[in-house]
PDB file of N, CA and C in Angstrom:
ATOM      1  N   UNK A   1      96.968  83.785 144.938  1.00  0.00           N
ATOM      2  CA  UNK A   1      96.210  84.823 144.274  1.00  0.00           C
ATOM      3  C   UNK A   1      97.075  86.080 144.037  1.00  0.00           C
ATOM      4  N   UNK A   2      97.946  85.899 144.817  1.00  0.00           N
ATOM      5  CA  UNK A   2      98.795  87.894 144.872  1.00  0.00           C
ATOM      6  C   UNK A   2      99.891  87.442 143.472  1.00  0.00           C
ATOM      7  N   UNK A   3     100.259  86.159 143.555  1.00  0.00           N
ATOM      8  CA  UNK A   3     100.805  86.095 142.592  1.00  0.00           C
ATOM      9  C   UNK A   3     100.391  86.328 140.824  1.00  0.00           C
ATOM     10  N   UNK A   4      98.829  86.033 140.805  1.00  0.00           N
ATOM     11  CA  UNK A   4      97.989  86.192 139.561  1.00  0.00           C
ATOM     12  C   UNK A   4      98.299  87.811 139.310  1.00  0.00           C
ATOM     13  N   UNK A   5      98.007  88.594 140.713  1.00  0.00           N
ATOM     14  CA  UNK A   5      97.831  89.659 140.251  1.00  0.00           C
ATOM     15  C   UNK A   5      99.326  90.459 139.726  1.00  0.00           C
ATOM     16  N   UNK A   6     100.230  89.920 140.519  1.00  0.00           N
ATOM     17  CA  UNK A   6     101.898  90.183 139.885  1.00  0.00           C
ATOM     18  C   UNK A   6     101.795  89.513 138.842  1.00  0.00           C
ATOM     19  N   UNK A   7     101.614  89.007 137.629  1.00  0.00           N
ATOM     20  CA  UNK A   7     101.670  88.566 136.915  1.00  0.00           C
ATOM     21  C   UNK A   7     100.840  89.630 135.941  1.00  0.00           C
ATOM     22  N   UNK A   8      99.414  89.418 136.154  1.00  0.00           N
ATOM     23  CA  UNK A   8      99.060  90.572 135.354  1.00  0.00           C
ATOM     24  C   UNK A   8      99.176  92.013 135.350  1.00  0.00           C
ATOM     25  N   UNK A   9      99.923  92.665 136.522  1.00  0.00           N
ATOM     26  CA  UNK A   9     100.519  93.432 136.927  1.00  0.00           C
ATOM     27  C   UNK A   9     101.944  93.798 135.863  1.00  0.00           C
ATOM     28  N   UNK A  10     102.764  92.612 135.790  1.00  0.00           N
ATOM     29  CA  UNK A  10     103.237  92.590 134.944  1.00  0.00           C
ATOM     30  C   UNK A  10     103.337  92.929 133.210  1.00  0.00           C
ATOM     31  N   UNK A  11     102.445  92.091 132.813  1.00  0.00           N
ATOM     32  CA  UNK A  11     101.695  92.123 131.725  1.00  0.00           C
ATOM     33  C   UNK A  11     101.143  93.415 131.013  1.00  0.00           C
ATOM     34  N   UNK A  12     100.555  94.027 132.341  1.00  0.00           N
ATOM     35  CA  UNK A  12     100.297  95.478 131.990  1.00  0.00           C
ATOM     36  C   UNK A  12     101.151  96.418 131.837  1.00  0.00           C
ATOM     37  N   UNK A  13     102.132  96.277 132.458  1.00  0.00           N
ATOM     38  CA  UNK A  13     102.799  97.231 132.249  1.00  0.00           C
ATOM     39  C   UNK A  13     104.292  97.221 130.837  1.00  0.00           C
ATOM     40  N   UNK A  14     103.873  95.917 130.624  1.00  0.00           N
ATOM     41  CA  UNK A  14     104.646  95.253 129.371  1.00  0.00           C
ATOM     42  C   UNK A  14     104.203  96.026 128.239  1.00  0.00           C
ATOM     43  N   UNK A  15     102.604  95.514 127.743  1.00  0.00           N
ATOM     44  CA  UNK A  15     101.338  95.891 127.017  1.00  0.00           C
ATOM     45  C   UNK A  15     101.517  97.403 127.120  1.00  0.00           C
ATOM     46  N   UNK A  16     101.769  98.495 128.176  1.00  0.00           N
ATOM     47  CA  UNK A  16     101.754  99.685 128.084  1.00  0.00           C
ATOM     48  C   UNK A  16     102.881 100.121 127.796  1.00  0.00           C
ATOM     49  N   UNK A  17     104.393  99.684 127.732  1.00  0.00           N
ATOM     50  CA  UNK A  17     105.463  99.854 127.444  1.00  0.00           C
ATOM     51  C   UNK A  17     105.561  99.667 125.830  1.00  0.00           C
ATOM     52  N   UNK A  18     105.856  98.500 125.779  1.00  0.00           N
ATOM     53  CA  UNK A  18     105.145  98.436 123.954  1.00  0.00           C
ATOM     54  C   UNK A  18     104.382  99.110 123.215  1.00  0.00           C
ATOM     55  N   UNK A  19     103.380  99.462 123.815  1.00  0.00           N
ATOM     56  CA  UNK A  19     102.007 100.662 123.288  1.00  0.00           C
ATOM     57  C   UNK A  19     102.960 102.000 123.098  1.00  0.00           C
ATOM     58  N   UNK A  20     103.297 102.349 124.392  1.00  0.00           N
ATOM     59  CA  UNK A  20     103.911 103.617 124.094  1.00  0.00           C
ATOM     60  C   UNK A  20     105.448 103.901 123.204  1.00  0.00           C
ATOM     61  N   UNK A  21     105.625 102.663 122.880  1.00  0.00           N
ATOM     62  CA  UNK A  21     107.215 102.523 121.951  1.00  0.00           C
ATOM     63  C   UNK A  21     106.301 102.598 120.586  1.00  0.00           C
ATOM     64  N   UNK A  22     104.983 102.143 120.445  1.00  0.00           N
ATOM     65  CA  UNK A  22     103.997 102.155 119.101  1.00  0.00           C
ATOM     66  C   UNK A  22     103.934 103.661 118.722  1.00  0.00           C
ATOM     67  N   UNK A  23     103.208 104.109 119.887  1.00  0.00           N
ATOM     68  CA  UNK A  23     102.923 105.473 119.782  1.00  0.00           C
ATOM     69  C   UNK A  23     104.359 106.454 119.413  1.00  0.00           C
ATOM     70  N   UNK A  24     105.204 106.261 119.773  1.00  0.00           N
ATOM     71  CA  UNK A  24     106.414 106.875 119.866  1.00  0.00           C
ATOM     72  C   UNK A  24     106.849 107.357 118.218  1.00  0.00           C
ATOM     73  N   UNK A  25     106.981 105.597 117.598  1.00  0.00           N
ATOM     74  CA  UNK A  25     107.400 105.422 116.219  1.00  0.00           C
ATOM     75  C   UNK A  25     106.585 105.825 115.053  1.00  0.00           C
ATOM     76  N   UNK A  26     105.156 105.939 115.527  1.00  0.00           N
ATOM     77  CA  UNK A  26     104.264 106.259 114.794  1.00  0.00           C
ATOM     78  C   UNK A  26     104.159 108.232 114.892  1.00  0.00           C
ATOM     79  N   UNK A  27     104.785 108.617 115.808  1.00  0.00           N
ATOM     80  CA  UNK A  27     104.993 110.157 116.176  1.00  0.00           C
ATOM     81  C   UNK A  27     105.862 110.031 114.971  1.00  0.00           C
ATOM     82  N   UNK A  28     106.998 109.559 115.036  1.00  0.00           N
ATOM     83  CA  UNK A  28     108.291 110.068 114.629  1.00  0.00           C
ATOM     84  C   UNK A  28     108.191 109.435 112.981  1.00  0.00           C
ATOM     85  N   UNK A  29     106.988 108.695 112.798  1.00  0.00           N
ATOM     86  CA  UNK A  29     106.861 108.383 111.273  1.00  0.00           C
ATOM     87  C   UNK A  29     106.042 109.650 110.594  1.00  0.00           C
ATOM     88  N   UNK A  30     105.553 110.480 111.658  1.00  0.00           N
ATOM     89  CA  UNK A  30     104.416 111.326 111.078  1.00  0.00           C
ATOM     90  C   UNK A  30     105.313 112.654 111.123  1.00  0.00           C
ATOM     91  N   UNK A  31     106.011 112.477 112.117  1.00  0.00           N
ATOM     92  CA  UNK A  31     107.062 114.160 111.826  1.00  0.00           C
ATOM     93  C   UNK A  31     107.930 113.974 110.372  1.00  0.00           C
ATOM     94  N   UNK A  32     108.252 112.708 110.280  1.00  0.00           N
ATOM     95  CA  UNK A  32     109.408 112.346 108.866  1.00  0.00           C
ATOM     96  C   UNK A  32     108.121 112.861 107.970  1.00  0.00           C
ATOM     97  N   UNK A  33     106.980 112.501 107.778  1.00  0.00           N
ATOM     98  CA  UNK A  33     106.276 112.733 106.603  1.00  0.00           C
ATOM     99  C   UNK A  33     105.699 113.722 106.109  1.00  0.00           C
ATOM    100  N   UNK A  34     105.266 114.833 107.556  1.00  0.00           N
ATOM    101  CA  UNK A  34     105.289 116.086 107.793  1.00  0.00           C
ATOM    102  C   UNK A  34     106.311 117.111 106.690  1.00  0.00           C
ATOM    103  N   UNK A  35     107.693 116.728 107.435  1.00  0.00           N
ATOM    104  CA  UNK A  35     108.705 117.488 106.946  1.00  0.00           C
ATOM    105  C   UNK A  35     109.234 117.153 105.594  1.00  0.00           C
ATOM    106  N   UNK A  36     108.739 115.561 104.885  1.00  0.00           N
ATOM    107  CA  UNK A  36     108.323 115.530 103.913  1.00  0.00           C
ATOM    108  C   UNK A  36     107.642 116.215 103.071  1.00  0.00           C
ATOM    109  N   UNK A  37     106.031 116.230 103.572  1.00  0.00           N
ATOM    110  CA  UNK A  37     105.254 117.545 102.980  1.00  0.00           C
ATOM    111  C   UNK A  37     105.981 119.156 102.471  1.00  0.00           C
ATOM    112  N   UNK A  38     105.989 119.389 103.570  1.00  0.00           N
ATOM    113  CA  UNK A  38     106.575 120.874 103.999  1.00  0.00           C
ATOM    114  C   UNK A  38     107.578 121.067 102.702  1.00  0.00           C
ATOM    115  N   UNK A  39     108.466 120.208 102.466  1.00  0.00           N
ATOM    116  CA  UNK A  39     109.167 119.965 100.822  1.00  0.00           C
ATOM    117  C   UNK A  39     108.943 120.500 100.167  1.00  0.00           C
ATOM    118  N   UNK A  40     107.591 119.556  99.800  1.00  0.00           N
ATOM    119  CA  UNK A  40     107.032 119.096  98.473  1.00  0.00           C
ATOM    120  C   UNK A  40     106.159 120.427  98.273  1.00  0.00           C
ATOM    121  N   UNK A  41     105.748 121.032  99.585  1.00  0.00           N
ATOM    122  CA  UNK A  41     104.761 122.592  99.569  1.00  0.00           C
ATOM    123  C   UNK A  41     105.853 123.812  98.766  1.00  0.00           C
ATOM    124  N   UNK A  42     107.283 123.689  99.522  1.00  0.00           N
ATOM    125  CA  UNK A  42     107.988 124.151  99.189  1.00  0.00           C
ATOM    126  C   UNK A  42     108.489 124.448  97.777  1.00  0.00           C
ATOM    127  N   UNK A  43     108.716 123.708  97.560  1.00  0.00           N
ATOM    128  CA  UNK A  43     108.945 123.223  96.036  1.00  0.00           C
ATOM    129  C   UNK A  43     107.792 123.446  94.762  1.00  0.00           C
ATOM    130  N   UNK A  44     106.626 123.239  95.315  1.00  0.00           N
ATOM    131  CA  UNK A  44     105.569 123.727  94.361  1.00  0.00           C
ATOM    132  C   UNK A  44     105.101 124.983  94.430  1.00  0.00           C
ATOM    133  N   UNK A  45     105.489 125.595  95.520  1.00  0.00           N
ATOM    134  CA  UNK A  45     104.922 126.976  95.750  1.00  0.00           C
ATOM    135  C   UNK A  45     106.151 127.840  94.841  1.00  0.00           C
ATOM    136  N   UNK A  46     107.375 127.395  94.919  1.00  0.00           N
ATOM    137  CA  UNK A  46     108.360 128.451  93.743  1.00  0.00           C
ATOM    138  C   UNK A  46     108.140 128.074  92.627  1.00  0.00           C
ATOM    139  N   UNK A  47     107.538 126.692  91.850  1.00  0.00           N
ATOM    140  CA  UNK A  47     107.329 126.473  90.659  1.00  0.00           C
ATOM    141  C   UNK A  47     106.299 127.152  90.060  1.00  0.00           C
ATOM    142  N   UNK A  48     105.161 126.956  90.634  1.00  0.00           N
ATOM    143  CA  UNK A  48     103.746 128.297  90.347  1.00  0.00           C
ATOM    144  C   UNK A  48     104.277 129.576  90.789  1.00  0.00           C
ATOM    145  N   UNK A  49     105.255 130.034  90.964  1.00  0.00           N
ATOM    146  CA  UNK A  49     105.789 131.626  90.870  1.00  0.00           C
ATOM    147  C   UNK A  49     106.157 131.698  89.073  1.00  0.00           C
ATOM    148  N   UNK A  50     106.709 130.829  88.943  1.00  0.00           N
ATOM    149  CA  UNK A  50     107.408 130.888  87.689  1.00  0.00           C
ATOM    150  C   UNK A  50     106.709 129.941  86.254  1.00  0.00           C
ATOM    151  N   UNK A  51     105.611 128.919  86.790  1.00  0.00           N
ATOM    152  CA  UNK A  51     105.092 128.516  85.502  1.00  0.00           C
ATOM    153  C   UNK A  51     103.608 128.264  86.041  1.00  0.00           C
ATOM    154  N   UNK A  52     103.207 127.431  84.619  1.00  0.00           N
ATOM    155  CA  UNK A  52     101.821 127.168  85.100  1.00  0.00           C
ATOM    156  C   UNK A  52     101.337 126.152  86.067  1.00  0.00           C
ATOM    157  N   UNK A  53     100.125 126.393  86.659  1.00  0.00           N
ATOM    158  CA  UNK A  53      99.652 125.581  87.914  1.00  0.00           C
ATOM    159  C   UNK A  53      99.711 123.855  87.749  1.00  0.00           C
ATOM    160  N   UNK A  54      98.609 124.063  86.144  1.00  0.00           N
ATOM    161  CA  UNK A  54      98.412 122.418  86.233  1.00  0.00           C
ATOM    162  C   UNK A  54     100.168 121.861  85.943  1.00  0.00           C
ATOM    163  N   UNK A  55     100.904 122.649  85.006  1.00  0.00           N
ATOM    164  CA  UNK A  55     102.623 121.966  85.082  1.00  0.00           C
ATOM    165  C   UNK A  55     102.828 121.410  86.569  1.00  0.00           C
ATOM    166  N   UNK A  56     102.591 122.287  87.522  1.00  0.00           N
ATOM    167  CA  UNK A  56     103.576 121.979  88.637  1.00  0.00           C
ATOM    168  C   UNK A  56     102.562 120.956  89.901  1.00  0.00           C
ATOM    169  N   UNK A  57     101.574 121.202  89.651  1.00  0.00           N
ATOM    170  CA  UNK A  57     100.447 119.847  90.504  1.00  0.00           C
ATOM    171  C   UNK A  57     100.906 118.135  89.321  1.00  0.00           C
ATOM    172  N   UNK A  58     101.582 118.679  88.164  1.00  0.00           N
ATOM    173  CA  UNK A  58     102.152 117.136  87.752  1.00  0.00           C
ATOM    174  C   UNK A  58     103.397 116.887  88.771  1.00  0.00           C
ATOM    175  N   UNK A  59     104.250 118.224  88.498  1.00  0.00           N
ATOM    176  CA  UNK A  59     105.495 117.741  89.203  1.00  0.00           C
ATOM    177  C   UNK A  59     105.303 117.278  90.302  1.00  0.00           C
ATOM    178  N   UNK A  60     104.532 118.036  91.231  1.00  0.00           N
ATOM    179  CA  UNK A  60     104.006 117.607  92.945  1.00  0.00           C
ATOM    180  C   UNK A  60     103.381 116.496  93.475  1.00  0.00           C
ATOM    181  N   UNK A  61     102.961 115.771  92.466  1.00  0.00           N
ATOM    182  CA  UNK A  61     102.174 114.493  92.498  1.00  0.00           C
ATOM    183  C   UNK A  61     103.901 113.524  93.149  1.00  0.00           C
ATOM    184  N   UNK A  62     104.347 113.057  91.947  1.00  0.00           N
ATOM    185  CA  UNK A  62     105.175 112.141  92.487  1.00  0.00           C
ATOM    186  C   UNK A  62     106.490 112.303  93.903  1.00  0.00           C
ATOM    187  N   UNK A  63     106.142 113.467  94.735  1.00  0.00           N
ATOM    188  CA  UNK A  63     106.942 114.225  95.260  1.00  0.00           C
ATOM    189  C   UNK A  63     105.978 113.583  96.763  1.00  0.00           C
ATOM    190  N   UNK A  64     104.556 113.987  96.634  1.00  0.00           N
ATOM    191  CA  UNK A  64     103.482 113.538  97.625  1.00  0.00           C
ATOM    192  C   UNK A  64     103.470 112.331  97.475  1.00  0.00           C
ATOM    193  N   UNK A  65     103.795 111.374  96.229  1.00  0.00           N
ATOM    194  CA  UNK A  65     103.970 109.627  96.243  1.00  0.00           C
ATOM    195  C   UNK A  65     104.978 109.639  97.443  1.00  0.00           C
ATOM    196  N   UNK A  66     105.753 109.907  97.448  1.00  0.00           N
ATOM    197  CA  UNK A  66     107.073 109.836  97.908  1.00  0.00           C
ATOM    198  C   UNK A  66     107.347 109.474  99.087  1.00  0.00           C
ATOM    199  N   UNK A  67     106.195 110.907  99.312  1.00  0.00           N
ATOM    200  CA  UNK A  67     106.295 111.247 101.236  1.00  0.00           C
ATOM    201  C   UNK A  67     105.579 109.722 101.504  1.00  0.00           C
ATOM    202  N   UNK A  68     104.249 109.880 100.979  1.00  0.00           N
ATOM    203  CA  UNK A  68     103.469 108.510 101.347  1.00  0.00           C
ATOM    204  C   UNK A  68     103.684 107.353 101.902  1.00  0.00           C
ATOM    205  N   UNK A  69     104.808 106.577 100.234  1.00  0.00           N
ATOM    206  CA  UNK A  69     105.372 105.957 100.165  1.00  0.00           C
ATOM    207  C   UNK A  69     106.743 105.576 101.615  1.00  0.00           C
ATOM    208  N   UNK A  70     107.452 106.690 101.698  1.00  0.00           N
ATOM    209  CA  UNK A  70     108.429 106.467 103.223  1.00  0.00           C
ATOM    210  C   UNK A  70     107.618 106.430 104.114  1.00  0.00           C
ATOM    211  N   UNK A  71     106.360 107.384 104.189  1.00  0.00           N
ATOM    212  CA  UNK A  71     105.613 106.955 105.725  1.00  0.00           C
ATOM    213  C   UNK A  71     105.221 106.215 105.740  1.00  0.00           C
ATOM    214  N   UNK A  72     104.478 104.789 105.048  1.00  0.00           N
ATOM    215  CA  UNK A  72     103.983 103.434 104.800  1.00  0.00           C
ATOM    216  C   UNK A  72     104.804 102.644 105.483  1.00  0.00           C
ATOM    217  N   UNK A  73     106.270 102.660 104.850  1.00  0.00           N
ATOM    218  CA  UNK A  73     107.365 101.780 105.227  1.00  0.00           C
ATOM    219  C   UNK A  73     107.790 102.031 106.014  1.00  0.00           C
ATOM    220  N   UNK A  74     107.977 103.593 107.005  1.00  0.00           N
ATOM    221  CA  UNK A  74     107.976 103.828 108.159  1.00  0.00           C
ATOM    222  C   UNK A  74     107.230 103.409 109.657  1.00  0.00           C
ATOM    223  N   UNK A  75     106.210 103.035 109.044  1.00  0.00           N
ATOM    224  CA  UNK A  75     105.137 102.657 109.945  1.00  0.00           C
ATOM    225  C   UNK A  75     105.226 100.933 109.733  1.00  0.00           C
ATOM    226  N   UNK A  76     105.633 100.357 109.161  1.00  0.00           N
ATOM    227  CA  UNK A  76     105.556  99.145 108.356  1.00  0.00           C
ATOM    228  C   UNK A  76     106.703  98.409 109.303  1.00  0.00           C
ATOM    229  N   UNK A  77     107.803  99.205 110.050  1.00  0.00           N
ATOM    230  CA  UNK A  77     109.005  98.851 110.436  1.00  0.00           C
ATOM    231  C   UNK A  77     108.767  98.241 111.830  1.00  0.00           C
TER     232      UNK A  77
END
């Protein structure tokens, strides 16, 4: 019986090792996409200094694909 429980003893702490390597990558997919954002904010906030709004919510669109797009495949890995 002590052995069942070393075993799932085991197991658990496998299952929680893995979990927290999940959690880890999924942090570090959300800071990449973050600082992605932060960009793309960047970037549209000097364009509406200098032109019109709806111009620069076109430009910002494929900029927010972008981020999306790497955090998908980030998380995907």
């Amino acid at each position: 019986m002590r052995k069942v429980y070393t075993s799932l003893s085991c197991i658990l702490l496998l299952f929680s090792a893995l979990s927290s390597a999940y959690a880890a990558d999924e942090e570090s997919c959300n800071r990449k996409y973050d600082y992605c954002m932060s960009s793309c904010e960047s970037q549209y906030n000097q364009c509406t200094s200098n032109n019109d709004e709806s111009y620069c919510k076109q430009q910002y669109q494929p900029c927010i694909q972008g981020c999306s797009n790497t955090r998908d495949s980030c998380l995907s890995q």
